[in-house]
N, C-alpha and C. Protein backbone atom coordinates (compact mmCIF):
# COMPACT_ATOMS: atom_id res chain seq x y z
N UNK A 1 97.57 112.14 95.50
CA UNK A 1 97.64 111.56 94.17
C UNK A 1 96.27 110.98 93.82
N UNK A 2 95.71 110.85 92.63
CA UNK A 2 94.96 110.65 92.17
C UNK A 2 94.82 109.20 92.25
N UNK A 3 93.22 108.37 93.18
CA UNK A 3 93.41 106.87 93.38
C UNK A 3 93.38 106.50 92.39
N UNK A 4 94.65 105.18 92.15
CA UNK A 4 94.61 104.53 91.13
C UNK A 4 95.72 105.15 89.83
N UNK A 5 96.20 106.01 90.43
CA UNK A 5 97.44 106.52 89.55
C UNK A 5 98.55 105.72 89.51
N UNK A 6 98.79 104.81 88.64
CA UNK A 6 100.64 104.21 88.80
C UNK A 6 101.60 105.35 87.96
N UNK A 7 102.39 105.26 88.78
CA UNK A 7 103.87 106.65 88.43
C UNK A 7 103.96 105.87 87.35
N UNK A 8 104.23 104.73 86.97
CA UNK A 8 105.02 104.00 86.04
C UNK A 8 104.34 103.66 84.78
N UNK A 9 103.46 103.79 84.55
CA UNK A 9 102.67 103.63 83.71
C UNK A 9 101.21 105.23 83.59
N UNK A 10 101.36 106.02 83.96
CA UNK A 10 100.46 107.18 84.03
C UNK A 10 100.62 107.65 82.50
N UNK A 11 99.40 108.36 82.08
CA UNK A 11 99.80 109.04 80.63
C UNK A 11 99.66 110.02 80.14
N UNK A 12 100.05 111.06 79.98
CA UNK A 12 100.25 112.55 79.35
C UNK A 12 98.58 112.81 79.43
N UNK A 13 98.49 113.96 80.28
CA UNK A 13 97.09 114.24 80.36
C UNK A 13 96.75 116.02 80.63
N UNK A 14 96.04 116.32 80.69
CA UNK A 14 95.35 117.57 81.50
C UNK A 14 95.39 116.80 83.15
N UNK A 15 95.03 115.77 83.17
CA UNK A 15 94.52 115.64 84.82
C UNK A 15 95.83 115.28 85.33
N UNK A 16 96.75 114.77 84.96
CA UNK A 16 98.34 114.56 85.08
C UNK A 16 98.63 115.79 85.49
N UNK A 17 98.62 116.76 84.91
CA UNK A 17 99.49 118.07 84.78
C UNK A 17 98.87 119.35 86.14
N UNK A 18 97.28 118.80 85.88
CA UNK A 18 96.76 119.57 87.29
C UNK A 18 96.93 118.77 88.31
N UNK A 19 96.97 118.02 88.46
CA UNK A 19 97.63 116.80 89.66
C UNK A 19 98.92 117.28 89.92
N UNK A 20 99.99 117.47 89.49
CA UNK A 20 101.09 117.81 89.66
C UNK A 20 101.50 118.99 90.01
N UNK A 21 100.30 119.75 89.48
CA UNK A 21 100.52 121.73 89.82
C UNK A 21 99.66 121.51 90.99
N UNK A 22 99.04 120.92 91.42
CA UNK A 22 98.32 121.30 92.62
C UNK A 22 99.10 120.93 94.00
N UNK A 23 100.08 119.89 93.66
CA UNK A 23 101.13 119.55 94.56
C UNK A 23 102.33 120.46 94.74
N UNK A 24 102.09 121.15 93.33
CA UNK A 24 103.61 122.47 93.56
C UNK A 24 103.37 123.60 93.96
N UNK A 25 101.96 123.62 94.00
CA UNK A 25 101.21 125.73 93.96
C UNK A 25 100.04 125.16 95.41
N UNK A 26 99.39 124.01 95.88
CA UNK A 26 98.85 124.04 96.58
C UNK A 26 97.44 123.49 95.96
N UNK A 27 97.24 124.62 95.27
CA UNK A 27 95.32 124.20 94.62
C UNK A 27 95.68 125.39 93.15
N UNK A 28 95.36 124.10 91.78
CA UNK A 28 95.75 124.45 91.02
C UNK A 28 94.19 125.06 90.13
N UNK A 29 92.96 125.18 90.77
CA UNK A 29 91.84 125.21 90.18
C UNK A 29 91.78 126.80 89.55
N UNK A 30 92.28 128.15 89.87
CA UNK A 30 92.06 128.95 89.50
C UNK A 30 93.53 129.46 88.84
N UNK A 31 94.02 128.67 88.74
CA UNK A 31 95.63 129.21 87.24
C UNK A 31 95.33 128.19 86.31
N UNK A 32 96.21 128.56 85.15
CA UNK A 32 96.35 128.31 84.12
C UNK A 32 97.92 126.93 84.55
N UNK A 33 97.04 125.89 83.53
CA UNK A 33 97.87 125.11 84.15
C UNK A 33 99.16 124.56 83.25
N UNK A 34 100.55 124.39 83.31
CA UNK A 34 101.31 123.92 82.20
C UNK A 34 101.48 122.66 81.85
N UNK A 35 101.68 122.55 81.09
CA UNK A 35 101.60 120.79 80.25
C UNK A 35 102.70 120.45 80.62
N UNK A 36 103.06 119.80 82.13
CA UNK A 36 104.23 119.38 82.12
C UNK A 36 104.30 118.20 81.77
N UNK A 37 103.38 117.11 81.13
CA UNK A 37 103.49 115.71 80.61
C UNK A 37 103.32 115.66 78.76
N UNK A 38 103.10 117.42 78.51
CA UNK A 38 103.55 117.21 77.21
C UNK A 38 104.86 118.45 76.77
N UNK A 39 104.74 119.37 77.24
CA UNK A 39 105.63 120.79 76.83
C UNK A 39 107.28 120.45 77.51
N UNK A 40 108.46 120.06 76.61
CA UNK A 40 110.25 120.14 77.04
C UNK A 40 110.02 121.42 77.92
N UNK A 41 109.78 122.33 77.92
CA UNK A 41 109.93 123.25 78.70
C UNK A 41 109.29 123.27 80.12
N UNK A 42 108.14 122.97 80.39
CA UNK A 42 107.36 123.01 81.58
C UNK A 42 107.89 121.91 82.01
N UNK A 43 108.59 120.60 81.36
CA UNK A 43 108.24 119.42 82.06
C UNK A 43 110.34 120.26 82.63
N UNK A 44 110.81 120.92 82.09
CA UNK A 44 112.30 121.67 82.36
C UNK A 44 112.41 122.07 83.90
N UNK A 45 111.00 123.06 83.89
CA UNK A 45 110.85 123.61 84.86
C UNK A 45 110.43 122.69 86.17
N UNK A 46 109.66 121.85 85.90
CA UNK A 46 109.09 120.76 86.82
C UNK A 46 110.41 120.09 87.43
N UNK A 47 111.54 119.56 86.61
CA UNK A 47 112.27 119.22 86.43
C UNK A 47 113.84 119.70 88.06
N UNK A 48 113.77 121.00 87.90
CA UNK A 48 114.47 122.00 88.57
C UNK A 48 113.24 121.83 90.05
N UNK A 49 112.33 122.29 89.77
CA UNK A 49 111.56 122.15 91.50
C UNK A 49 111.49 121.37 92.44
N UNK A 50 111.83 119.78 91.22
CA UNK A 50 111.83 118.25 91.95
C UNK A 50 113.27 118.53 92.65
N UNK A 51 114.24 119.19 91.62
CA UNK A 51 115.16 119.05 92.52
C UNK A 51 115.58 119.48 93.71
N UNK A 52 115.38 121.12 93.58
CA UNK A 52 115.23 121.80 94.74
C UNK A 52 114.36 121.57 95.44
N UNK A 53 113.29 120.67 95.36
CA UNK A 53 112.40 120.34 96.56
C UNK A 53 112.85 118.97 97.60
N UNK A 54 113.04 118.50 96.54
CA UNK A 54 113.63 116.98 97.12
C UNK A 54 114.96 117.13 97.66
N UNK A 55 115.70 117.66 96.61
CA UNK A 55 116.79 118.16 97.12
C UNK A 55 117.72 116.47 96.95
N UNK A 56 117.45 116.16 95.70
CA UNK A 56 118.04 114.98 95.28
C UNK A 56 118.72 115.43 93.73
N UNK A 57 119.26 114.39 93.37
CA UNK A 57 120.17 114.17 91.98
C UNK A 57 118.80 113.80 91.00
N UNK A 58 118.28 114.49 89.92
CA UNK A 58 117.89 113.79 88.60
C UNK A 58 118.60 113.77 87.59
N UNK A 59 118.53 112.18 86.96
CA UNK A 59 119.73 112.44 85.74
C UNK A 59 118.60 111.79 85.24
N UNK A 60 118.26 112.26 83.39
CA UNK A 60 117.67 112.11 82.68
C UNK A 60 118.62 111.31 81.27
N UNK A 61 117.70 110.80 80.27
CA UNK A 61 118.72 110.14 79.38
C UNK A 61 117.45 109.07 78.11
N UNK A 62 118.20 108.83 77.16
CA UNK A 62 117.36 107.87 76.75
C UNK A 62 117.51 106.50 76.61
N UNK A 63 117.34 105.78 76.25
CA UNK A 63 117.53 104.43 76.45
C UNK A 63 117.00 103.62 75.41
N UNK A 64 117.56 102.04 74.86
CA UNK A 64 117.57 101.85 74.00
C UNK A 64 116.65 100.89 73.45
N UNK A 65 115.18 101.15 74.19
CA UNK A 65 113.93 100.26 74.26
C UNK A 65 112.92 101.39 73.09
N UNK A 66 112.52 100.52 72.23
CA UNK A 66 111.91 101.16 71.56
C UNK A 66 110.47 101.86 71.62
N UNK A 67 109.91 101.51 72.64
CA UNK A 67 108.68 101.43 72.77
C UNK A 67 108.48 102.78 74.17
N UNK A 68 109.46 102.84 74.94
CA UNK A 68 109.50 103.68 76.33
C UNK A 68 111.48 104.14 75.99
N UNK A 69 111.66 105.19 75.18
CA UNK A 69 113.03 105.72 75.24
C UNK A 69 113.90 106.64 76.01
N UNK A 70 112.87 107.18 76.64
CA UNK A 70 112.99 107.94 77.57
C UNK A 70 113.14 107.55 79.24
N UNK A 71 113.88 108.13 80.03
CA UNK A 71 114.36 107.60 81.73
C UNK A 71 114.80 108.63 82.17
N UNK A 72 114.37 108.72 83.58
CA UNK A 72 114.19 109.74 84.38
C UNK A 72 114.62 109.00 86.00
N UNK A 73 115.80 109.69 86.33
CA UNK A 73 115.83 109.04 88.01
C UNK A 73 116.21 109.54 88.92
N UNK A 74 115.84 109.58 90.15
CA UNK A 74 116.82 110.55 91.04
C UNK A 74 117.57 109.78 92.26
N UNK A 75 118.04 109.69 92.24
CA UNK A 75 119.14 109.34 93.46
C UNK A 75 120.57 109.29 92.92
N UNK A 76 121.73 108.88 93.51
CA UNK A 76 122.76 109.24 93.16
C UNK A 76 123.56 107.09 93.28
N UNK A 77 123.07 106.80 94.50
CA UNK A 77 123.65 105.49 94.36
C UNK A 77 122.92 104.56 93.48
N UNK A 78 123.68 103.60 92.93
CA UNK A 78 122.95 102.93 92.08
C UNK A 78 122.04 101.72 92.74
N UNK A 79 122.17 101.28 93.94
CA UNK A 79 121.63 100.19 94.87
C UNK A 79 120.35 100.99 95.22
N UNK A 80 120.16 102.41 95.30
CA UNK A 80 118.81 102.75 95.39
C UNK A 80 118.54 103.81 95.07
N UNK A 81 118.48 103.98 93.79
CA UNK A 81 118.60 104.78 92.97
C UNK A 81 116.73 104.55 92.60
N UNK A 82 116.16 105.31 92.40
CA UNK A 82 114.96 104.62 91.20
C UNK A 82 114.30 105.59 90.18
N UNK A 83 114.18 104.80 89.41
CA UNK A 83 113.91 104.70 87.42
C UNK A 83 112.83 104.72 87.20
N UNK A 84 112.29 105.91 86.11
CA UNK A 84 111.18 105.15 85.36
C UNK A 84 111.07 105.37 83.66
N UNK A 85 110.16 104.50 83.13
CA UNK A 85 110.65 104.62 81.63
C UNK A 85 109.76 105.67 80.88
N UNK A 86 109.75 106.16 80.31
CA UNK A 86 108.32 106.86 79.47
C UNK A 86 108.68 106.97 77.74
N UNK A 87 107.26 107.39 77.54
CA UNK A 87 107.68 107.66 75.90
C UNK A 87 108.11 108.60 75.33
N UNK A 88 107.97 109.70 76.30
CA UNK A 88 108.59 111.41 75.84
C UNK A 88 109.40 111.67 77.27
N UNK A 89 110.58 112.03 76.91
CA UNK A 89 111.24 113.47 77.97
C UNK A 89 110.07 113.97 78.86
N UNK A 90 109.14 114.39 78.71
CA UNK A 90 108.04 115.18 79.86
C UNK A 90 107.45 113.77 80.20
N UNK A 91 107.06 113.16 79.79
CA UNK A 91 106.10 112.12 80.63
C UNK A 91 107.07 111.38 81.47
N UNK A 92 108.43 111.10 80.93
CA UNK A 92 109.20 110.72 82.30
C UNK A 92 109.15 111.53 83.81
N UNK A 93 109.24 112.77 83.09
CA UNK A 93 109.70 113.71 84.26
C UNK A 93 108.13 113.51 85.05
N UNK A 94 107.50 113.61 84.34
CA UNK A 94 106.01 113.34 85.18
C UNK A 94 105.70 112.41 85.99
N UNK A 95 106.62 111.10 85.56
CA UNK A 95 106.47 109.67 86.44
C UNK A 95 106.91 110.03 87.22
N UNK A 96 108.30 110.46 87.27
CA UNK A 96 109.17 110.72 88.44
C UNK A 96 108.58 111.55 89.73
N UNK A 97 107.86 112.17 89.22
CA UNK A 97 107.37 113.35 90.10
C UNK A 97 105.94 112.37 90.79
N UNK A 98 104.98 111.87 89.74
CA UNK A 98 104.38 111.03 90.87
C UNK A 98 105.14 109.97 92.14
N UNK A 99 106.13 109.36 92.02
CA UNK A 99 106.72 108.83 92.66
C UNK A 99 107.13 110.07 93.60
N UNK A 100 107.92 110.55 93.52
CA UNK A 100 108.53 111.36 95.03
C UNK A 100 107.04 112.46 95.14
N UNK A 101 105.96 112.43 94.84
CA UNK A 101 104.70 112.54 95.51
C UNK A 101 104.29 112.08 96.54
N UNK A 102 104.19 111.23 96.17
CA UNK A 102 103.36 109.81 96.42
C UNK A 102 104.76 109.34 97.61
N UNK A 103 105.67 109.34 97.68
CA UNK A 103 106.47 109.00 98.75
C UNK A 103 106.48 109.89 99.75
N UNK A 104 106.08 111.18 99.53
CA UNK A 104 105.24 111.89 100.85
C UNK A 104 104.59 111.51 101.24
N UNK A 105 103.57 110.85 100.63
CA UNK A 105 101.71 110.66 101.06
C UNK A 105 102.11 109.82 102.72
């Protein structure tokens, strides 16, 4: 992960999105990379790999904070379950994914 990245606060980027493909493909320097912190669809696909990789529950949803409406979480119990908020559908899914990153490291 990129030093100095917080999952919880990170923001829709190019360097977000190659950060994240380089963790799914290995080394993302010679493809074309997808906007999974801005495109419903790539962040869809991102979405499905977390799961089958992790091999955990994501339930997605919005929520009724005006400012961050969007929530993204994976686990299934609620005692340790964990959340994060974002401002779009893809930038959640993007937090999320730095977190179970970053819980490899």
């Amino acid at each position: 992960m990129m030093p100095g990245t917080n999952p919880y606060t990170a923001q829709a980027s190019a360097e977000l999105d190659r950060e994240i493909h380089a963790h799914l493909v290995g080394d993302a320097s010679a493809e074309e990379i997808p906007a999974y912190s801005s495109s419903e669809r790539a962040a869809d696909r991102l979405r499905r790999w977390l799961k089958s990789e992790y091999g955990t529950s994501i339930t997605t949803g919005k929520t009724r904070i005006k400012v961050k409406p969007y929530f993204a979480r994976y686990g299934t119990d609620p005692s340790t379950s964990t959340e994060v908020l974002a401002e779009t559908y893809p930038l959640s899914i993007c937090r999320l994914a730095l977190l179970l990153i970053s819980r490899d490291s």
